[in-house]
Protein backbone atom coordinates (compact mmCIF):
# COMPACT_ATOMS: atom_id res chain seq x y z
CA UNK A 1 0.00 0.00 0.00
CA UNK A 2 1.29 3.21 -0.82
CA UNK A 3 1.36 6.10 1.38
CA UNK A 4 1.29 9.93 0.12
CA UNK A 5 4.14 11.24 -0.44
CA UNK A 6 5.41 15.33 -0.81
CA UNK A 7 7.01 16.14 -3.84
CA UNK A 8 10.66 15.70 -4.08
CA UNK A 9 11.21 19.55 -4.93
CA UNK A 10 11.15 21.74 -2.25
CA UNK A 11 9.28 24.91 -3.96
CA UNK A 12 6.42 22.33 -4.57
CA UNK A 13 6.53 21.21 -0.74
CA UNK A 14 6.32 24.78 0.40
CA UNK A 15 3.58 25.67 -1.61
CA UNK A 16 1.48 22.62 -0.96
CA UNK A 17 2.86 23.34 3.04
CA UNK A 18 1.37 26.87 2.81
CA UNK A 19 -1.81 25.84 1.07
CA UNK A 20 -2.29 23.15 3.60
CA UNK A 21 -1.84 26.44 6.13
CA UNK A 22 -4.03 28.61 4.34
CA UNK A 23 -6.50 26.45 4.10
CA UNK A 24 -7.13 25.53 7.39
CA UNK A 25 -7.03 29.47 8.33
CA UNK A 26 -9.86 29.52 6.06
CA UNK A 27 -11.85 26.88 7.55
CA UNK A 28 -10.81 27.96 11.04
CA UNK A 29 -12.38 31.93 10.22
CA UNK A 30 -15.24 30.53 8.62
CA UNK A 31 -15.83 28.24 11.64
CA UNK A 32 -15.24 31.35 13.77
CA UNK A 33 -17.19 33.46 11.97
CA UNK A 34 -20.69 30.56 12.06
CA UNK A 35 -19.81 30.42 15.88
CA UNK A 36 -20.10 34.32 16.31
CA UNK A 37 -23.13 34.44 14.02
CA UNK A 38 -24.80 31.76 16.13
CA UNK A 39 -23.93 33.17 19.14
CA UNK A 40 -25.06 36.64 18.01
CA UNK A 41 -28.64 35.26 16.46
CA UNK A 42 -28.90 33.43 20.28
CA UNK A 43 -28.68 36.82 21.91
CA UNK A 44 -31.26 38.65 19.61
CA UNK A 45 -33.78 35.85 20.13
CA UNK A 46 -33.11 36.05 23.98
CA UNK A 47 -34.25 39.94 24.05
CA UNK A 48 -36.96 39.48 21.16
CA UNK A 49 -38.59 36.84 23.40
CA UNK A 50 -37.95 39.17 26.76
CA UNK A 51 -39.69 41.44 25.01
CA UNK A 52 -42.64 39.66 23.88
CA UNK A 53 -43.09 38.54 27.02
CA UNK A 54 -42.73 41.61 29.18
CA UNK A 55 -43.95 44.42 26.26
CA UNK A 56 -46.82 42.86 24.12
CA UNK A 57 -46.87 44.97 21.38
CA UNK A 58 -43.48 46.63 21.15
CA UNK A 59 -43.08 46.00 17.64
CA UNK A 60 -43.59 49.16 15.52
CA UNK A 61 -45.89 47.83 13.30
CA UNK A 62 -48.11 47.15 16.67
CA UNK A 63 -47.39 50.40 17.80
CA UNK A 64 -48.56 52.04 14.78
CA UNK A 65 -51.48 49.90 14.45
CA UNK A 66 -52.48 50.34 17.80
CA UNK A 67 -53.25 53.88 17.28
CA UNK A 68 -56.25 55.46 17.62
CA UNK A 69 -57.51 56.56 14.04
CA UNK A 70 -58.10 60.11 12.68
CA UNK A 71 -60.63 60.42 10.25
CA UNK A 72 -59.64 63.44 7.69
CA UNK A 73 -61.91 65.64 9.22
CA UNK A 74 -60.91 65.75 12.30
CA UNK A 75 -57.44 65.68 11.23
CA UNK A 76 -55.79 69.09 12.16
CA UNK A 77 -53.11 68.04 9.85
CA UNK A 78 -54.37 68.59 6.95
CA UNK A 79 -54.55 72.50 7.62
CA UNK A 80 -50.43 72.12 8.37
CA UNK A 81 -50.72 70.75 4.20
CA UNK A 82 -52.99 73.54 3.17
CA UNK A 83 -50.72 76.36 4.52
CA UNK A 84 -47.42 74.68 3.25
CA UNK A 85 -49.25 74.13 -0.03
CA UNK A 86 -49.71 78.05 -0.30
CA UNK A 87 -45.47 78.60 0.58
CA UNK A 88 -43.64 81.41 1.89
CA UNK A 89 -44.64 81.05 5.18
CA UNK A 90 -41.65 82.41 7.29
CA UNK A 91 -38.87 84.62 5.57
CA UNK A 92 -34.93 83.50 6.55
CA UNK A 93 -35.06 86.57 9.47
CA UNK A 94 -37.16 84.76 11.62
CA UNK A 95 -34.76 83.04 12.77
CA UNK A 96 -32.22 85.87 14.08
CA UNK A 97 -35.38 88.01 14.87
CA UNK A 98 -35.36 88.04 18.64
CA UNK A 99 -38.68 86.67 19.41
CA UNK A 100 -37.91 85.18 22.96
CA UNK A 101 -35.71 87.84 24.20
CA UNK A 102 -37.69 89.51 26.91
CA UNK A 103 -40.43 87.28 27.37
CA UNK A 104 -41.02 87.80 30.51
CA UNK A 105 -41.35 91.69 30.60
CA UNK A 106 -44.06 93.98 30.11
CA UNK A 107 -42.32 95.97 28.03
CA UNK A 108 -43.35 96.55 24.27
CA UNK A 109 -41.47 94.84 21.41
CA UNK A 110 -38.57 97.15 20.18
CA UNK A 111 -40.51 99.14 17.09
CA UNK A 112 -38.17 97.71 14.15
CA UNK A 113 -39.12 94.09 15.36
CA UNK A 114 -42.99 95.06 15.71
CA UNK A 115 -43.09 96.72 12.03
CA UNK A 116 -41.44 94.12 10.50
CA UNK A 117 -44.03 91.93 12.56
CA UNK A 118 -46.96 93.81 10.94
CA UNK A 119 -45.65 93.46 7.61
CA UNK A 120 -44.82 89.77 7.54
CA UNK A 121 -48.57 88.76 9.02
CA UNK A 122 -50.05 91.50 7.14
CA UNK A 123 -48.51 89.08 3.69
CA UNK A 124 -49.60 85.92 5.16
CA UNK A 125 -53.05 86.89 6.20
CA UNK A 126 -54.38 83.47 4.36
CA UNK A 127 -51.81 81.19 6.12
CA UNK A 128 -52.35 83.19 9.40
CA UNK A 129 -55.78 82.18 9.32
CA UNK A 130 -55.39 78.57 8.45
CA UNK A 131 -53.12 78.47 11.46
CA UNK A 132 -55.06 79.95 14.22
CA UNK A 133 -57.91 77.49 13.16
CA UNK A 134 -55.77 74.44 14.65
CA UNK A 135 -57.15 75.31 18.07
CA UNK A 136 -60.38 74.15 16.46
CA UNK A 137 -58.89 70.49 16.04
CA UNK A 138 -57.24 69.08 19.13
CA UNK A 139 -57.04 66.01 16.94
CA UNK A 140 -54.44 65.29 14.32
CA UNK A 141 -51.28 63.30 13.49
CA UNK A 142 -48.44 63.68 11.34
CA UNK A 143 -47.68 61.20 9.51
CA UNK A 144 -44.39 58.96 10.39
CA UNK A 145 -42.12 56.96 7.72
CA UNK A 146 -39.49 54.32 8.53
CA UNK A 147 -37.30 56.40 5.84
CA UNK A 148 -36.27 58.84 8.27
CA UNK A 149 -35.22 61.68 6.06
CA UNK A 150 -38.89 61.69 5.01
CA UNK A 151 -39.98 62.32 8.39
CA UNK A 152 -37.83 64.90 8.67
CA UNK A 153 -39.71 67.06 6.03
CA UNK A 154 -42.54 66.53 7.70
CA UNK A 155 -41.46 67.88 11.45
CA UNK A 156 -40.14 70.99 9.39
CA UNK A 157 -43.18 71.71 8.16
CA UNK A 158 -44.95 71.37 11.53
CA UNK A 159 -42.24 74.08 12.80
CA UNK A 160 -42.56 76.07 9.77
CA UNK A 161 -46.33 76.93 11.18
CA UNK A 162 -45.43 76.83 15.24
CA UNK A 163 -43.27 79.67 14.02
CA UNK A 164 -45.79 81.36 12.33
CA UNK A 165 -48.95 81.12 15.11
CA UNK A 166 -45.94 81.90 17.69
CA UNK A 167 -45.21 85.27 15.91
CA UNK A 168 -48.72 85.77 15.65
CA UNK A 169 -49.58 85.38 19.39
CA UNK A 170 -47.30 87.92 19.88
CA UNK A 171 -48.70 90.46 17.97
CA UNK A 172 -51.92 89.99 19.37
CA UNK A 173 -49.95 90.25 23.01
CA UNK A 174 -48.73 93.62 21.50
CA UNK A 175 -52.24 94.60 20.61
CA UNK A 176 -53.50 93.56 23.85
CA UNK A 177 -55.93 91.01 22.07
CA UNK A 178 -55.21 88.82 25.40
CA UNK A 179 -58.11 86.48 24.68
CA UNK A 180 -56.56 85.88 20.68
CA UNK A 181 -53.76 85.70 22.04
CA UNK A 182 -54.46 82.57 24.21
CA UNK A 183 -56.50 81.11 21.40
CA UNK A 184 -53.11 81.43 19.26
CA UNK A 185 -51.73 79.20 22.41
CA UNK A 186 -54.21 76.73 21.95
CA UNK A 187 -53.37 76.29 18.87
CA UNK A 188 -49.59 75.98 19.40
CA UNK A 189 -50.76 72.78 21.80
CA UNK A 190 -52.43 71.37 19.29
CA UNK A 191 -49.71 71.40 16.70
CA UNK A 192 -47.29 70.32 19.37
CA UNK A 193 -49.41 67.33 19.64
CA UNK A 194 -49.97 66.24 16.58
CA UNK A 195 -46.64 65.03 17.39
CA UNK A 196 -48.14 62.17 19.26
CA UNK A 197 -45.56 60.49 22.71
CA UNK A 198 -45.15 57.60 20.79
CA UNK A 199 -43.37 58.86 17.76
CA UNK A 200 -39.51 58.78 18.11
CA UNK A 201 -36.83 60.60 19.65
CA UNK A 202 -36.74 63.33 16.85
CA UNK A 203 -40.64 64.19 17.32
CA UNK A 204 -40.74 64.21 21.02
CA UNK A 205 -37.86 66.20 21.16
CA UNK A 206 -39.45 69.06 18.72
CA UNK A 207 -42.29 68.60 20.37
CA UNK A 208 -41.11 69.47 24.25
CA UNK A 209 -39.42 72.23 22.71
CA UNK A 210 -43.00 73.47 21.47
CA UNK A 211 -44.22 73.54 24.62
CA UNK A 212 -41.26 75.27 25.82
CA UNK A 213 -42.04 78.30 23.97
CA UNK A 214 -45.29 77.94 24.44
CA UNK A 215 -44.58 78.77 27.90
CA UNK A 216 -42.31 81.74 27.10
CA UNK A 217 -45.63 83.16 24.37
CA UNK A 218 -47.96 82.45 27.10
CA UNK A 219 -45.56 84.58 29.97
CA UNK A 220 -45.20 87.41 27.46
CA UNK A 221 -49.19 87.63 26.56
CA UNK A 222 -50.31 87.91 29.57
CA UNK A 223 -47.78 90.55 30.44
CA UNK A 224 -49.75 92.46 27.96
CA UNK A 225 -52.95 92.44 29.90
CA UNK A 226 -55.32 90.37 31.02
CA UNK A 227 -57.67 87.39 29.38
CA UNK A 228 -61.27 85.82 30.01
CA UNK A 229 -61.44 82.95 32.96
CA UNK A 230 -63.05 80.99 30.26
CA UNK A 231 -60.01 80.84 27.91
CA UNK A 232 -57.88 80.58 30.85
CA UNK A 233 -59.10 77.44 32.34
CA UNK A 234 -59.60 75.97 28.92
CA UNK A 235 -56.10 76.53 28.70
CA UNK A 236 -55.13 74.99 31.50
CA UNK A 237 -56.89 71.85 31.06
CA UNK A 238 -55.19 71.28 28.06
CA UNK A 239 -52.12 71.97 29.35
CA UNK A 240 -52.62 69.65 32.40
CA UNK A 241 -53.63 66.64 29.53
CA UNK A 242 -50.46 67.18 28.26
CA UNK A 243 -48.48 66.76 31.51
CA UNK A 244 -50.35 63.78 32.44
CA UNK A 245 -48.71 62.20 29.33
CA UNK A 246 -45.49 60.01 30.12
CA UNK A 247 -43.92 61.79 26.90
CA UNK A 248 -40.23 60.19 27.55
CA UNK A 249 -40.74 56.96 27.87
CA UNK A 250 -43.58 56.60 25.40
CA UNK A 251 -41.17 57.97 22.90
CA UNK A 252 -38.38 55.58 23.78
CA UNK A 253 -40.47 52.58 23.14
CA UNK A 254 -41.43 54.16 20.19
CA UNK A 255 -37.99 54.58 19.32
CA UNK A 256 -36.49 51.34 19.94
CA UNK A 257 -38.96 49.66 17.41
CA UNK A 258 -38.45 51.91 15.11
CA UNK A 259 -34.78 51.56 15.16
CA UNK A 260 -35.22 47.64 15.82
CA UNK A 261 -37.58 47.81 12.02
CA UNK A 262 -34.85 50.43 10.48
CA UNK A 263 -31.78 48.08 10.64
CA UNK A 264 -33.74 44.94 10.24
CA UNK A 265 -35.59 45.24 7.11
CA UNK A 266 -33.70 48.14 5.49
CA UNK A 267 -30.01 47.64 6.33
CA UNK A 268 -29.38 43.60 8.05
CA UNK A 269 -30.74 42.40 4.45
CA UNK A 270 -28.44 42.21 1.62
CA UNK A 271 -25.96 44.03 3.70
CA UNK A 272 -22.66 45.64 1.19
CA UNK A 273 -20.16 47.89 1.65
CA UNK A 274 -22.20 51.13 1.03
CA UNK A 275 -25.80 49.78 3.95
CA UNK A 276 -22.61 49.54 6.40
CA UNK A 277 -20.86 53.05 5.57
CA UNK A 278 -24.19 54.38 5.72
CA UNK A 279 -25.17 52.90 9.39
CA UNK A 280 -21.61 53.77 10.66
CA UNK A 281 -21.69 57.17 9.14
CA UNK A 282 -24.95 57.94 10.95
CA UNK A 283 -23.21 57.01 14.29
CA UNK A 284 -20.15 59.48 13.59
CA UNK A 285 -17.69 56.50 13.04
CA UNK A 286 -15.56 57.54 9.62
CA UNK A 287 -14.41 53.56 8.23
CA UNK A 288 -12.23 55.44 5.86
CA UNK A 289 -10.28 56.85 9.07
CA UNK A 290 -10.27 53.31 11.19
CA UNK A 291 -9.75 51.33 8.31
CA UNK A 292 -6.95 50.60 5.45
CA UNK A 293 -8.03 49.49 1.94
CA UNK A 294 -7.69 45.95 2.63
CA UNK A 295 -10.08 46.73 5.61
CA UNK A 296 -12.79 48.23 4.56
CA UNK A 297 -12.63 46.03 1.45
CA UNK A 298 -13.16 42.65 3.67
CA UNK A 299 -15.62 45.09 5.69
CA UNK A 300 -18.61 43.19 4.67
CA UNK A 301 -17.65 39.92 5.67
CA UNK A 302 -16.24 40.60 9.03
CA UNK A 303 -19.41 42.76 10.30
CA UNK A 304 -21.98 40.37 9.22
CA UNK A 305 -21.68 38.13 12.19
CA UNK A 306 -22.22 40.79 14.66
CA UNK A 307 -25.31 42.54 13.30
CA UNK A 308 -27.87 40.87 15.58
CA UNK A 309 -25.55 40.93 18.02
CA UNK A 310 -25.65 45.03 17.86
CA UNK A 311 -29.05 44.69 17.63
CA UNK A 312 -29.59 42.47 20.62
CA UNK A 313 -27.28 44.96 22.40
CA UNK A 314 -29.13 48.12 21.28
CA UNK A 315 -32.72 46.99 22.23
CA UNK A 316 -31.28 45.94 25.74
CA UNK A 317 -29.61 49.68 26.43
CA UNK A 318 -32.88 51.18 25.38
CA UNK A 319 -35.17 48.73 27.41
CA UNK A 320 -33.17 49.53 30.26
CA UNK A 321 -33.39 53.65 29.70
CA UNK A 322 -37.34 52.33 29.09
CA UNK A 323 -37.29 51.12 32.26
CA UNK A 324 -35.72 54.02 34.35
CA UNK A 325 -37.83 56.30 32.31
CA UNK A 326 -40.74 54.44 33.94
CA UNK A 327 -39.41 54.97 37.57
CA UNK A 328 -40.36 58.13 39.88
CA UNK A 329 -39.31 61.26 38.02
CA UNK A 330 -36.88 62.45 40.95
CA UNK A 331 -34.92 59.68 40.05
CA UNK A 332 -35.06 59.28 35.98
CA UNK A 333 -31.88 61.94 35.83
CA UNK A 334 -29.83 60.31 37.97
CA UNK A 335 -30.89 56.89 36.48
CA UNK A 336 -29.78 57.39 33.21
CA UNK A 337 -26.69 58.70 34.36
CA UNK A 338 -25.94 55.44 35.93
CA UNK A 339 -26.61 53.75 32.47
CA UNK A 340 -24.58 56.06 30.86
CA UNK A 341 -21.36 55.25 33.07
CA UNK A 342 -21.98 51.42 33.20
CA UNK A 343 -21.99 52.03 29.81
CA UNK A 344 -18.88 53.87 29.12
CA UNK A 345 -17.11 51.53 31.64
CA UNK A 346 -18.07 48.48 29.91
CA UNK A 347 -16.82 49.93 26.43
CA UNK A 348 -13.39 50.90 27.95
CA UNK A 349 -13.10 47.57 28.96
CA UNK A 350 -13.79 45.53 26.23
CA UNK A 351 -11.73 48.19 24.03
CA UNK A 352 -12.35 48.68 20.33
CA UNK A 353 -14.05 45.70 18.43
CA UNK A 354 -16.16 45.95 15.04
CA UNK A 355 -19.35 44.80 17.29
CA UNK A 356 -18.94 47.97 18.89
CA UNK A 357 -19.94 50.38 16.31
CA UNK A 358 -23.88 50.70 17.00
CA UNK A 359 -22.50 51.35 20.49
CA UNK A 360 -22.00 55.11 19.00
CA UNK A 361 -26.17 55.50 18.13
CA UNK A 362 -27.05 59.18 18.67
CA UNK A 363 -30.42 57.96 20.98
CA UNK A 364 -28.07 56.24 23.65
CA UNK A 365 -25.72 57.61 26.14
CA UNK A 366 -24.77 61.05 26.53
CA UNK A 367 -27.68 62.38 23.38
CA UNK A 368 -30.07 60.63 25.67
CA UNK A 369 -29.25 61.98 28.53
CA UNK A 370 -29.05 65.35 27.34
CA UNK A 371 -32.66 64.83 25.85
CA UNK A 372 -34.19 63.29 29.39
CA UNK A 373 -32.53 66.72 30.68
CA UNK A 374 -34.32 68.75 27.95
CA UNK A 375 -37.43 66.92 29.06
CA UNK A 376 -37.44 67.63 32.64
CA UNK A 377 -36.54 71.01 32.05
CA UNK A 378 -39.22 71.45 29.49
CA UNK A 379 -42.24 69.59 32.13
CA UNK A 380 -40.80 71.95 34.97
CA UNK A 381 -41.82 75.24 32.68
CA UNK A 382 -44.84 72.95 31.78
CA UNK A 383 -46.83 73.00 35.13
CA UNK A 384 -45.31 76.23 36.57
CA UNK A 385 -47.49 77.83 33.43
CA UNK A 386 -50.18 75.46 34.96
CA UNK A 387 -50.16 76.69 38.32
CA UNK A 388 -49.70 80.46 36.71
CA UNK A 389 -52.71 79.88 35.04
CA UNK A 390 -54.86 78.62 37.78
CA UNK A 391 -53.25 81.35 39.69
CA UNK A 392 -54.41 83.99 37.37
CA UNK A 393 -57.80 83.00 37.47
CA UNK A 394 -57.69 83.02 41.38
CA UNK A 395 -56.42 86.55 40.97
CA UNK A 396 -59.37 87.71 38.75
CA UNK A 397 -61.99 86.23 40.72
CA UNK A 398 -61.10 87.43 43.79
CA UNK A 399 -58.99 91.02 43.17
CA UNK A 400 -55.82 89.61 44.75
CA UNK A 401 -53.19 87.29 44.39
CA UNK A 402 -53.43 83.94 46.60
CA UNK A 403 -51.70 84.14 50.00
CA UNK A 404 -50.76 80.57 49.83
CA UNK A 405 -50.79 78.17 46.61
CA UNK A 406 -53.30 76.01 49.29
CA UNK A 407 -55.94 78.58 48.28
CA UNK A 408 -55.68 77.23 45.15
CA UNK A 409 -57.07 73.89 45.72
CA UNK A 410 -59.15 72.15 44.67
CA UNK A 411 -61.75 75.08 42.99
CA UNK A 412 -59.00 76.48 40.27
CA UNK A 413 -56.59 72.98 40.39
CA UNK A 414 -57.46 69.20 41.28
CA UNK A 415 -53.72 69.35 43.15
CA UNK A 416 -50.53 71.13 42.62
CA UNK A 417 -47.97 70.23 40.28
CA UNK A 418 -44.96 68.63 41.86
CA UNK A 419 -41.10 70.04 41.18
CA UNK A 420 -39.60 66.93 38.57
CA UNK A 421 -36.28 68.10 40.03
CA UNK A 422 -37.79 68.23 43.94
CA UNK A 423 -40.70 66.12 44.05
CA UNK A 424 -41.87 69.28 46.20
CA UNK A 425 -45.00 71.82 45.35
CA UNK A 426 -42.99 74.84 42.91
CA UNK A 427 -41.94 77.85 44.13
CA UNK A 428 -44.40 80.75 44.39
CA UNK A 429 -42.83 84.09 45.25
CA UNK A 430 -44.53 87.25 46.05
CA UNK A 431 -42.13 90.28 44.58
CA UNK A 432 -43.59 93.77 45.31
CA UNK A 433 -44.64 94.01 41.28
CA UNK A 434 -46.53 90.28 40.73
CA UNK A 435 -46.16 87.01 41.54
CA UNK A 436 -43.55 84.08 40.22
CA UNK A 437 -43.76 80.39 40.02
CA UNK A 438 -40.30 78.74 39.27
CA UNK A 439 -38.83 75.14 40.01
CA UNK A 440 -35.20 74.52 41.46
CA UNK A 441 -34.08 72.95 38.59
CA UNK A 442 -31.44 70.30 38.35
CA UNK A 443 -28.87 71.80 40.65
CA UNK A 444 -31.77 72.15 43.45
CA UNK A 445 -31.37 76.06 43.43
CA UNK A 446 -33.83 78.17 42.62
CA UNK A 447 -34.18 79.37 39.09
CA UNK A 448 -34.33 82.91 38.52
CA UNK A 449 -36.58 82.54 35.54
CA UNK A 450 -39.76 80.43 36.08
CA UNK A 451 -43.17 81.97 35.07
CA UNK A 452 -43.87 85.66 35.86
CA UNK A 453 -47.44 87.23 36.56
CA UNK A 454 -47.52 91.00 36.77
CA UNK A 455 -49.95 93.21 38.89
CA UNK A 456 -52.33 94.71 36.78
CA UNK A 457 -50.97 98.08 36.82
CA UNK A 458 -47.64 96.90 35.78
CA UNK A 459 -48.62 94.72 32.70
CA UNK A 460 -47.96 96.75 29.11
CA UNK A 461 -45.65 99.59 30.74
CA UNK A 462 -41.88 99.67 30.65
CA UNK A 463 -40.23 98.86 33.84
CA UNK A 464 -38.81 101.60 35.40
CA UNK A 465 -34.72 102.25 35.14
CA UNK A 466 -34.16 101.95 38.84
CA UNK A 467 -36.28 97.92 38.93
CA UNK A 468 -33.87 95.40 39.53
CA UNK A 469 -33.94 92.05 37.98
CA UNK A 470 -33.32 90.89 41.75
CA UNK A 471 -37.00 92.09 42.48
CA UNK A 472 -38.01 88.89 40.58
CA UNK A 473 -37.51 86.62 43.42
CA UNK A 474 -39.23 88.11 45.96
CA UNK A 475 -40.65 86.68 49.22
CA UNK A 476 -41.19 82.51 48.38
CA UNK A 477 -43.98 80.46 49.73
């Protein structure tokens, strides 16, 4: 029987040798790279089943067919379509015009700002119109894509007319048309909202920031003058719906499916070189820095086995910033701050690896926690325009500001809005000029800028040269 034998020439030998070598390299990487897929797929169906079983529902497809139906009618949306449709709604100035300034004053707009006011409404009297009937339709919902630059347009447009009803409740401020004014609010709510909690990150975000200024429109109206108890508590119901509404973590569950559907359908299959420079680019990773030639050319096949695993990975961060967004709202701050270092510990240990790109996702992390910040910040000016407004009718019922915020319950609120940052009532103040609600914000002092009510006699006059911007604090309750 004869054996195999190795050719007799050594440049034969080698190259069968190293052949031999290379090939089991091969097999040995493939083998590797079946063993990390496996191990990867394992760990997405772990999460998917969590999931499943702990959030029926949480795909986005559920989400979005769990929502409750607008018929076109009642669809406020469609009047967001009709005004874009026309164009031209805000010229490029608007944004360096200083609409935001001095807010809370009861001083009159500087007269270049307030004639370039009146001639920008005065050319949009149709759109202007369209607008201020949104009050009219507390119902609506813009529409949401999984192609992301798409819903992008669309949030534009929904800023292109907060801008416009904004400017416009100012000008009725000016005009001391208190009682438009409000109804210009109103409909700044509603167009918040048609930017419904369980859209993602990008919505709610724009969205909070709505009802930021909002609050500053609302402050700077009613410095003007004073409105009807009717649209006041109106007002304030609405804006109490909207604080009962766990915005944050709606939105992250929102989120995570949507990103969970986003790299699933639209990048995992058929993954080349141009779905993964696309998915890395959108996480601020540059391959063309990290990687030679040779790298990014044998890209493809080394990522592939870690895509579920990233996946797996990303819907676990999120559930977990889910879950703290859940918890008692003293403690969602601090919370996420834990995540974020556990985090950032846990990716300086393991060092660099190619599973660790997603790791970079704008939603997670430091972004996030700057939004849950935004949030809080955003639901603190929330409810002290709440108590200002209950407040405010307490003053015009009775000829005098409250003595105590207790005099407030339960006739003009059901109960007082709690302090996010404190879990306490908010700060009322009594300065010698008004009244001013503010919260102590995340470093547990008191802000100097909350809301501000004015005495009667002070609202649409110029503060005298010798008031000092100390006089805002006042006395606190």
């Amino acid at each position: 029987m004869k054996f195999f034998r190795l050719p007799d020439k050594r440049t034969r030998r080698a190259l069968l040798l190293l052949g031999f070598t290379l090939l089991l390299i091969c097999g040995a990487t493939l083998g590797y790279r079946a063993y990390i897929q496996s191990v990867s797929h394992a760990s997405l169906e772990r999460i998917l089943a969590r999931l499943e079983r702990e959030d029926p529902g949480w795909e986005w497809q559920r989400i979005v067919e769990a929502r409750t139906p607008v018929s076109e009618e009642e669809n406020g949306y469609r009047l967001i379509r009709e005004i874009n449709a026309i164009g031209n709604i805000l010229p490029t100035r608007t944004n360096t015009a200083n609409i935001f300034g001095k807010y809370h004053f009861p001083d009159p707009i500087p007269f270049e700002i307030g004639d370039w006011l009146g001639d920008m409404l005065g050319q949009r009297q149709k759109q202007v119109q369209l607008a201020v009937r949104i009050a009219d339709f507390p119902k609506g919902r813009v529409p949401q894509s999984i192609d992301g630059s798409q819903n992008l347009v669309w949030i534009n447009e929904v800023q292109q007319v907060a801008s416009l009803i904004r400017w416009n409740s100012r000008a009725n401020g000016q005009l001391s048309r208190i009682d438009d004014g409000l109804r210009d609010i109103h409909a700044l709510l509603n167009l918040s909202r048609y930017l419904p909690e369980d859209e993602i990150l990008t919505s709610m975000h724009v969205r909070s920031d709505n009802i930021r200024f909002l609050v500053f429109t609302l402050q700077e109206v009613l410095s003007r003058g004073s409105a009807s108890v009717e649209k006041l508590a109106k007002l304030q119901h609405s804006l109490e719906e909207e604080n009962r509404t766990p915005l944050l973590a709606n939105c992250l569950r929102s989120s995570r499916a949507w990103n969970y559907e986003f790299f699933l359908r639209r990048m995992v299959d058929h993954l080349d070189y141009e779905k993964i420079e696309t998915i890395l680019s959108m996480y601020e990773v540059d391959i063309r820095a990290d990687f030679s030639l040779l790298g990014n050319a044998t890209l493809r096949f080394r990522y592939q086995p870690w895509v579920e695993h990233d996946l797996a990975e990303f819907l676990e961060e999120v559930t977990k910033y889910i879950d703290a967004a859940k918890g008692p709202e003293m403690e969602i701050l601090p919370s996420f701050e834990e995540i974020q270092r556990e985090r950032q510990q846990k990716l300086e240990r393991d060092g660099f690896q190619i599973k660790r790109f997603i790791s970079g996702i704008p939603h997670l992390d430091d972004s996030l926690s700057k939004i849950a910040s935004a949030v809080h910040a955003d639901r603190a000016c929330l409810r002290c325009a709440i108590l200002a407004l209950a407040t405010e009718r307490f003053r015009l019922e009775n000829q005098r500001w409250p003595k105590s915020v207790l005099e407030l319950v339960p006739k003009y609120i059901s109960e007082l809005p709690k302090d996010p940052y404190s879990g306490q009532n908010l700060l009322m103040r009594f300065p010698k000029d008004g009244l001013a609600i503010s919260s102590v914000g995340k470093t547990q002092v008191p802000e100097i800028l909350g809301f501000r009510l004015w005495n009667p006699d002070m609202r649409r006059k110029a503060l005298p040269e010798s008031w000092s911007f100390l006089e805002f604090r006042g006395k606190e309750e």
